[in-house]
PDB file of N, CA and C in Angstrom:
ATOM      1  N   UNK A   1      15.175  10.772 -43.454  1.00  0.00           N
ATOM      2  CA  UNK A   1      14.664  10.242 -42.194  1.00  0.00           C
ATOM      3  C   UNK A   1      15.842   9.936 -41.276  1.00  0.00           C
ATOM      4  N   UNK A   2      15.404  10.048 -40.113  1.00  0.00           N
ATOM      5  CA  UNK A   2      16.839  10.401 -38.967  1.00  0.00           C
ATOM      6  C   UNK A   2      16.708   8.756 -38.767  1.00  0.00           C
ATOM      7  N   UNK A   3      17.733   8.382 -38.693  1.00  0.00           N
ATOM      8  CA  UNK A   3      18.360   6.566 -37.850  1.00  0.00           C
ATOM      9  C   UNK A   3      18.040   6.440 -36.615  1.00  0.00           C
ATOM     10  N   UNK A   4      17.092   6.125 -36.328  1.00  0.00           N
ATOM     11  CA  UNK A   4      16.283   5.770 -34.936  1.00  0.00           C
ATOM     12  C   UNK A   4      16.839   4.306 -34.072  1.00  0.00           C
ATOM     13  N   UNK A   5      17.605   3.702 -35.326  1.00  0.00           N
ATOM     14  CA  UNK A   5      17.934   2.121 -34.378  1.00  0.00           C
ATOM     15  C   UNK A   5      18.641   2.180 -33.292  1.00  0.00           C
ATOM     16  N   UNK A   6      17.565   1.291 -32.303  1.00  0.00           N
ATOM     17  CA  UNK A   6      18.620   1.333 -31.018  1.00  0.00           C
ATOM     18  C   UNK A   6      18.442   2.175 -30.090  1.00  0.00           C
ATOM     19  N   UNK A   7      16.892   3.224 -30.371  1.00  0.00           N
ATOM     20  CA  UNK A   7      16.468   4.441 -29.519  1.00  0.00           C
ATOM     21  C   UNK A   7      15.133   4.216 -29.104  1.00  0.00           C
ATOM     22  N   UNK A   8      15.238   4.293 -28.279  1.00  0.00           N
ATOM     23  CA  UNK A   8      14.159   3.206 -26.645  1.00  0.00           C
ATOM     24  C   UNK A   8      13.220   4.109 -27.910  1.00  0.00           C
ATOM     25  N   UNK A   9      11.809   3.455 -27.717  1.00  0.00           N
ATOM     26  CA  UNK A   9      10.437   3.939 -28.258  1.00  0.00           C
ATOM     27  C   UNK A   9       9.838   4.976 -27.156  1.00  0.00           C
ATOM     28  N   UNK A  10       9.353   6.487 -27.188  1.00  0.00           N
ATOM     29  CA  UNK A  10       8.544   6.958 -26.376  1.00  0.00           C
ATOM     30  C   UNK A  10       7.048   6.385 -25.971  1.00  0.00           C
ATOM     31  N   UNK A  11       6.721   6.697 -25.270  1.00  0.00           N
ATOM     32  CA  UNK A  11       5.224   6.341 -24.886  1.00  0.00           C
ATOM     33  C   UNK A  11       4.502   6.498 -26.040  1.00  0.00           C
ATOM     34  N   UNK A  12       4.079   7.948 -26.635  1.00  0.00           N
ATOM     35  CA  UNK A  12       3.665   8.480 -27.437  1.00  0.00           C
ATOM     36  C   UNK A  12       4.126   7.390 -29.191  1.00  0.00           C
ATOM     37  N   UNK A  13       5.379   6.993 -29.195  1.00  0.00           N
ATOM     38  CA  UNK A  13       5.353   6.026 -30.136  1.00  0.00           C
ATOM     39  C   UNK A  13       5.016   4.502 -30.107  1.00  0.00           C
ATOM     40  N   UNK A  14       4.954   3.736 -28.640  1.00  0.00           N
ATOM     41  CA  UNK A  14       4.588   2.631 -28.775  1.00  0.00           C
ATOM     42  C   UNK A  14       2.790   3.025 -28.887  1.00  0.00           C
ATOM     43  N   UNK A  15       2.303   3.916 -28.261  1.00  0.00           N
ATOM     44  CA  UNK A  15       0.755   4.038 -28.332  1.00  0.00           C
ATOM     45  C   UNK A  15       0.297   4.094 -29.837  1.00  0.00           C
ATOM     46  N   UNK A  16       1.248   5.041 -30.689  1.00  0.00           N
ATOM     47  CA  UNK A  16       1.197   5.028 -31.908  1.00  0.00           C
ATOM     48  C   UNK A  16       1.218   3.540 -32.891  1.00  0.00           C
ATOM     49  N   UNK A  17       2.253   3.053 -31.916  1.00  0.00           N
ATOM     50  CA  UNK A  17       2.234   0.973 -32.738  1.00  0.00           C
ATOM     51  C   UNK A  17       1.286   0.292 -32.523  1.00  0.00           C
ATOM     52  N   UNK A  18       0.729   0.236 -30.781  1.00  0.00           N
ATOM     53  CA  UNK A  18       0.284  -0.585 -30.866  1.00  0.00           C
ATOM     54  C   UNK A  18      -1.525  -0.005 -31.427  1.00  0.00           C
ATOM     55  N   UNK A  19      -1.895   1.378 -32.086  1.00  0.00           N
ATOM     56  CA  UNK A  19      -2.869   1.827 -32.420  1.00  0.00           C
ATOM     57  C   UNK A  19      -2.886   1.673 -34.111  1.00  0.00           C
ATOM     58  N   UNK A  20      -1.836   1.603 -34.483  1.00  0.00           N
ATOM     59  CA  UNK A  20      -1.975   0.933 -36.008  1.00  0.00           C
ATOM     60  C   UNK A  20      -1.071  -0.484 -35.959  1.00  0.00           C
ATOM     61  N   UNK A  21      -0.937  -1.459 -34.725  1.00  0.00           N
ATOM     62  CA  UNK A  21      -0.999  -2.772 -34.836  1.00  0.00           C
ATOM     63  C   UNK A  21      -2.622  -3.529 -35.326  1.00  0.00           C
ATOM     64  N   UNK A  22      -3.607  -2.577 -34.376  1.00  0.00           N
ATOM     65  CA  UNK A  22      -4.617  -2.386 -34.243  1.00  0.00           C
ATOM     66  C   UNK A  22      -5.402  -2.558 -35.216  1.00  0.00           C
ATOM     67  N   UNK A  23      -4.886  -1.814 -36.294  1.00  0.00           N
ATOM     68  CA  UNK A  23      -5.931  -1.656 -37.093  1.00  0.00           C
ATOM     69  C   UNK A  23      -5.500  -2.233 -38.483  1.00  0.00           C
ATOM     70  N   UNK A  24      -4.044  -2.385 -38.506  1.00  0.00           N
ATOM     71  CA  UNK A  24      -3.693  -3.870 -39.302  1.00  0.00           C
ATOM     72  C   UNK A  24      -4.205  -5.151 -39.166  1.00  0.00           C
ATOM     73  N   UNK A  25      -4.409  -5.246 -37.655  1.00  0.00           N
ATOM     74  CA  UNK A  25      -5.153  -6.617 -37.136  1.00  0.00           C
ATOM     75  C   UNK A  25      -6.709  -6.491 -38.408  1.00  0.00           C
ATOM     76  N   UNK A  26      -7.198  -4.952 -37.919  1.00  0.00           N
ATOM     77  CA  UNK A  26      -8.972  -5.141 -38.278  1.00  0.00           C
ATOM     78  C   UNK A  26      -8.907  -5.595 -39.489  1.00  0.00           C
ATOM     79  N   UNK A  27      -8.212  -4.668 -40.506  1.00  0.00           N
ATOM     80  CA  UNK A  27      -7.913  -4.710 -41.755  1.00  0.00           C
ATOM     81  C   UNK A  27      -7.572  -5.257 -42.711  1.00  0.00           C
ATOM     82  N   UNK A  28      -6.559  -5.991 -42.477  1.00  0.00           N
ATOM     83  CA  UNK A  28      -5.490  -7.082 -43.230  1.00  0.00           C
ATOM     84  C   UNK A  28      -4.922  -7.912 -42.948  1.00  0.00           C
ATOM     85  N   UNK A  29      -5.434  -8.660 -41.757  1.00  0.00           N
ATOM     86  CA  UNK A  29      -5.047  -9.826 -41.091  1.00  0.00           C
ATOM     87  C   UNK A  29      -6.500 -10.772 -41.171  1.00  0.00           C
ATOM     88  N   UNK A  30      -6.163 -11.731 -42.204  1.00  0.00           N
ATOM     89  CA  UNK A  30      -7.066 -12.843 -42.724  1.00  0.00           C
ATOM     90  C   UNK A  30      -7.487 -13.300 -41.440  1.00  0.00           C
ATOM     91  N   UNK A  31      -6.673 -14.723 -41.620  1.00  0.00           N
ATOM     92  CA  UNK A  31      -6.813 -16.092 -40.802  1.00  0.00           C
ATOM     93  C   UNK A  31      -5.341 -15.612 -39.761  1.00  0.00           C
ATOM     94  N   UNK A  32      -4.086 -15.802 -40.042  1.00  0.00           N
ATOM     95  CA  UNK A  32      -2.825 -15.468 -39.781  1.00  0.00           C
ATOM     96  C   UNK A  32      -2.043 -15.026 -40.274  1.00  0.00           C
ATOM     97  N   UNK A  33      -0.608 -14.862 -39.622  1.00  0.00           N
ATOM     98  CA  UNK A  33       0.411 -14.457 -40.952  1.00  0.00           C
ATOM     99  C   UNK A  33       1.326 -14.868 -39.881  1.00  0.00           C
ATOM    100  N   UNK A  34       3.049 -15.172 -40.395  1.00  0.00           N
ATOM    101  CA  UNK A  34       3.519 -14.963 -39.485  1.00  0.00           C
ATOM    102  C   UNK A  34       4.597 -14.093 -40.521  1.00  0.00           C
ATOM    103  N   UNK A  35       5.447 -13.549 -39.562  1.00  0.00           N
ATOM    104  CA  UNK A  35       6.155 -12.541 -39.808  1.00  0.00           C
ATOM    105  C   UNK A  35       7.863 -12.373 -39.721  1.00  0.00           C
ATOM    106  N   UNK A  36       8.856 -12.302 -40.774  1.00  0.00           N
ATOM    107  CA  UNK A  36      10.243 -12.012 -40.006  1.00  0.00           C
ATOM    108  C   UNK A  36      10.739 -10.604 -39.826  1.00  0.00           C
ATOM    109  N   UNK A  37      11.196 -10.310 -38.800  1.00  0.00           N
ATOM    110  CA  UNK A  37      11.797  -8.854 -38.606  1.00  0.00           C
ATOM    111  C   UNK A  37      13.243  -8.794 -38.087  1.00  0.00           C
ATOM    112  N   UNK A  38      14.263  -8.363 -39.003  1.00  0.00           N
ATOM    113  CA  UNK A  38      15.503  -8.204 -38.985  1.00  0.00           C
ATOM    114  C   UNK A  38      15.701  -6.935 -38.101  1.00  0.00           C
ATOM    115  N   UNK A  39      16.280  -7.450 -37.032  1.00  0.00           N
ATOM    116  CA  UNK A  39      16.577  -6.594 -35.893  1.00  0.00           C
ATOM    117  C   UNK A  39      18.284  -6.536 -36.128  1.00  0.00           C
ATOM    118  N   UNK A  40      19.082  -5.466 -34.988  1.00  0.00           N
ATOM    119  CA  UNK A  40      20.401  -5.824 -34.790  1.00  0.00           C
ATOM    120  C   UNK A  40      20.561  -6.448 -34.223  1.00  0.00           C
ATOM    121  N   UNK A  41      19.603  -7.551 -33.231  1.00  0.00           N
ATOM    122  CA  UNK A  41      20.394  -8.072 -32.747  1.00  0.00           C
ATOM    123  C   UNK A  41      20.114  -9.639 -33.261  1.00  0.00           C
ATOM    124  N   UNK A  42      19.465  -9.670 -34.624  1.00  0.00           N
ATOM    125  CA  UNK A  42      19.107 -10.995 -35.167  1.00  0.00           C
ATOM    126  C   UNK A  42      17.359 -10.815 -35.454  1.00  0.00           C
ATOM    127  N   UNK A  43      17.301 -11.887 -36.287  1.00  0.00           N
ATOM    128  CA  UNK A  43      15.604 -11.885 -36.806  1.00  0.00           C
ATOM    129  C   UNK A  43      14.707 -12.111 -35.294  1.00  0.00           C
ATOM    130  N   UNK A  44      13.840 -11.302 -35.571  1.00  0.00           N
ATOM    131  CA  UNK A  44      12.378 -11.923 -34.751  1.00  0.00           C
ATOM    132  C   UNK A  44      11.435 -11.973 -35.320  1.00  0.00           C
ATOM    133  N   UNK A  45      10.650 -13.538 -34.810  1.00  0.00           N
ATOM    134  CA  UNK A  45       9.644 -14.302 -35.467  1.00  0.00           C
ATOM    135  C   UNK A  45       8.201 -13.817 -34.577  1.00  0.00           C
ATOM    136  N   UNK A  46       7.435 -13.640 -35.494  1.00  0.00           N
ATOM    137  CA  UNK A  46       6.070 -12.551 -34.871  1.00  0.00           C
ATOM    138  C   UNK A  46       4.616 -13.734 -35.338  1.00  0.00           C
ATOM    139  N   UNK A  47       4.255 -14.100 -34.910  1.00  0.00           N
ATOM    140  CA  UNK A  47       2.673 -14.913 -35.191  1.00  0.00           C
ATOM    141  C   UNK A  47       1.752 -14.187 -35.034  1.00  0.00           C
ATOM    142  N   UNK A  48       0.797 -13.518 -35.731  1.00  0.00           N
ATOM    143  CA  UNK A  48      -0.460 -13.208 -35.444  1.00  0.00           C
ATOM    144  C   UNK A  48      -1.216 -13.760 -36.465  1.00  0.00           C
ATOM    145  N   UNK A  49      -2.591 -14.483 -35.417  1.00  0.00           N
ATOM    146  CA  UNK A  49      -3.605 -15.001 -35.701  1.00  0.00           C
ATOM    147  C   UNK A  49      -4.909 -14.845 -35.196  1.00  0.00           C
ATOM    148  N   UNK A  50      -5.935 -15.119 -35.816  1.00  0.00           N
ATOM    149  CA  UNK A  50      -7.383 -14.965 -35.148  1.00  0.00           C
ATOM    150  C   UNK A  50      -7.646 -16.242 -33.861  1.00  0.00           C
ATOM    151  N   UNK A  51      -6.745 -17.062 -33.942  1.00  0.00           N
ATOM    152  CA  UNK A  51      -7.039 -18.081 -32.729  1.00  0.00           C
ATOM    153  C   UNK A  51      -5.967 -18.094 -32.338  1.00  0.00           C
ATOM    154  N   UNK A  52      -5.707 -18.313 -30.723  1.00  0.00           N
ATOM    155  CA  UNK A  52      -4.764 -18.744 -29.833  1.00  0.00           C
ATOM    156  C   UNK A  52      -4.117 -20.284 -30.265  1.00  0.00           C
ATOM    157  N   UNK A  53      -2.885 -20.602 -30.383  1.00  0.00           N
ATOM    158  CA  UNK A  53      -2.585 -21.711 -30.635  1.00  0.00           C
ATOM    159  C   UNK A  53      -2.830 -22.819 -29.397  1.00  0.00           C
ATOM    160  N   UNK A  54      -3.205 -23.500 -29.338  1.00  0.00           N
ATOM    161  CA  UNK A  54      -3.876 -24.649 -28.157  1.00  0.00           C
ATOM    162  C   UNK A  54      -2.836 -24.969 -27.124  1.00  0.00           C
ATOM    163  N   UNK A  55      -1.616 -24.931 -27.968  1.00  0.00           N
ATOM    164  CA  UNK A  55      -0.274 -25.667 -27.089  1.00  0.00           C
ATOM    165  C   UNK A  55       0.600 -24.404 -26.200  1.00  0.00           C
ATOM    166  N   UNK A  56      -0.236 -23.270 -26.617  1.00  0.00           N
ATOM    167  CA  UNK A  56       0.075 -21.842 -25.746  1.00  0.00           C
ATOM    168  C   UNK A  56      -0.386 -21.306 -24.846  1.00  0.00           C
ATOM    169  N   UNK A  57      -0.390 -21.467 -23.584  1.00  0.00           N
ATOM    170  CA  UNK A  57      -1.309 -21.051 -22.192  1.00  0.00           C
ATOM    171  C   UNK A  57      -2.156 -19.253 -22.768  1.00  0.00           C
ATOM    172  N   UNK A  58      -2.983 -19.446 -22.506  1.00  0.00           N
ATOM    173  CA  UNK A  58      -3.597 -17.949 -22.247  1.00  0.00           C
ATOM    174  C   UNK A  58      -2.755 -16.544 -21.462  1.00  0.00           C
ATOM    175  N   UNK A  59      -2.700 -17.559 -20.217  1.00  0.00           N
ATOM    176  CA  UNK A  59      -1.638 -16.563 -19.339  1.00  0.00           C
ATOM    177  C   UNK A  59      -0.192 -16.004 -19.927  1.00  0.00           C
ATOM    178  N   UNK A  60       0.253 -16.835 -21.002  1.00  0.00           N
ATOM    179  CA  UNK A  60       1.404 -16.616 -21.794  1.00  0.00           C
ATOM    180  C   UNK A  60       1.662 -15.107 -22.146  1.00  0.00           C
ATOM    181  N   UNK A  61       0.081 -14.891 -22.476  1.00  0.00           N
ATOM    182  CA  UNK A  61      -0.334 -13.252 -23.474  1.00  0.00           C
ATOM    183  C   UNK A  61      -0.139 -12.481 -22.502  1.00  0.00           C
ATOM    184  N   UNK A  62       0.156 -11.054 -23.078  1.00  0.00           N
ATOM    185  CA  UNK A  62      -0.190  -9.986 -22.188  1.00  0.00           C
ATOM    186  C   UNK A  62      -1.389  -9.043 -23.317  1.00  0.00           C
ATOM    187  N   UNK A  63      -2.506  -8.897 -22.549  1.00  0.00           N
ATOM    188  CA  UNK A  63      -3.081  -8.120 -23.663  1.00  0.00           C
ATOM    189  C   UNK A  63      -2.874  -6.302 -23.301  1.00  0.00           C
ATOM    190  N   UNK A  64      -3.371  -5.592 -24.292  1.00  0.00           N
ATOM    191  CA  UNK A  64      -3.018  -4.636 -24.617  1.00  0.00           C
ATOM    192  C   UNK A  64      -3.695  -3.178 -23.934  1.00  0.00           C
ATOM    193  N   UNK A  65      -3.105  -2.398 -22.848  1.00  0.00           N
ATOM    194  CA  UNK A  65      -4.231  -1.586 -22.142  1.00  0.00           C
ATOM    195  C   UNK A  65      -5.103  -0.893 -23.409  1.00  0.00           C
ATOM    196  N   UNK A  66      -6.491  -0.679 -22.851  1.00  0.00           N
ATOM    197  CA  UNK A  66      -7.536  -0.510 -23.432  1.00  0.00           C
ATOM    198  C   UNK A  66      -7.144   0.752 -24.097  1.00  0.00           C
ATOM    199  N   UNK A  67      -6.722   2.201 -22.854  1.00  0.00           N
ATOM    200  CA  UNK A  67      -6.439   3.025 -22.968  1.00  0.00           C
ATOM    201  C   UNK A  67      -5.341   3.253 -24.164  1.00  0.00           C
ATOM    202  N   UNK A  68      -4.711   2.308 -24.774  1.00  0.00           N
ATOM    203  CA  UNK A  68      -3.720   2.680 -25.284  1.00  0.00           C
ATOM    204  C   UNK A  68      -4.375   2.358 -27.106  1.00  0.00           C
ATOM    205  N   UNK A  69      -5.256   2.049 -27.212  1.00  0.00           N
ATOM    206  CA  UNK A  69      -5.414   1.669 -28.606  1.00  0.00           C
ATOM    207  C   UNK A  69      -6.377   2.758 -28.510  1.00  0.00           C
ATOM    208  N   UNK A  70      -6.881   2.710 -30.445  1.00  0.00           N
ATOM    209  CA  UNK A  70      -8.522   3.514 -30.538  1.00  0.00           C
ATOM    210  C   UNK A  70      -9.484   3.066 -29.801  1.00  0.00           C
ATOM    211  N   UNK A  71     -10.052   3.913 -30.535  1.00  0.00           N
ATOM    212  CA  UNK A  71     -11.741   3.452 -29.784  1.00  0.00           C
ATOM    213  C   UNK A  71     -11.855   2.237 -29.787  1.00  0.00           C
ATOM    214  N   UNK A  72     -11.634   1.015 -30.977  1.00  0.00           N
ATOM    215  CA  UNK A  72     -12.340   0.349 -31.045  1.00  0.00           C
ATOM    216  C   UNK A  72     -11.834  -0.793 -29.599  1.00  0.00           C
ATOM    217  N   UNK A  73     -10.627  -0.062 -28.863  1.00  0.00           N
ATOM    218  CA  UNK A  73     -10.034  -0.884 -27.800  1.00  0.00           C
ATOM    219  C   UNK A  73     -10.631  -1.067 -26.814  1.00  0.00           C
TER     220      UNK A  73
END
């Protein structure tokens, strides 16, 4: 597998993420999880949950164009 770190994502591959973010959500995401991801430029901390945390504005989110997930988007 070719070393991709550090190489902007195409369209065609974030549509691809966020279409099996998607369906990790349907699938295998209980209640929550949270998540660490070792980047180069340091860890990032990822929360996904079935409820919005209270102390987090709505407007905070960006949700996800429709067009860009499956059907079930």
């Amino acid at each position: 597998m070719t070393d991709t770190s550090g190489v902007r994502m195409t369209d065609t591959e974030i549509r691809q993420f966020f279409t099996l973010l998607q369906r990790w959500c349907d699938t295998e995401l209980d209640q929550f999880t949270g998540l660490i991801i070792p980047t180069r430029y340091g860890d990032v901390y990822a929360d996904f949950g079935r409820e919005r945390p209270t102390e987090i504005p709505v407007e905070l989110y960006e949700r996800l164009p429709a067009g860009w997930l499956g059907e079930a988007g």
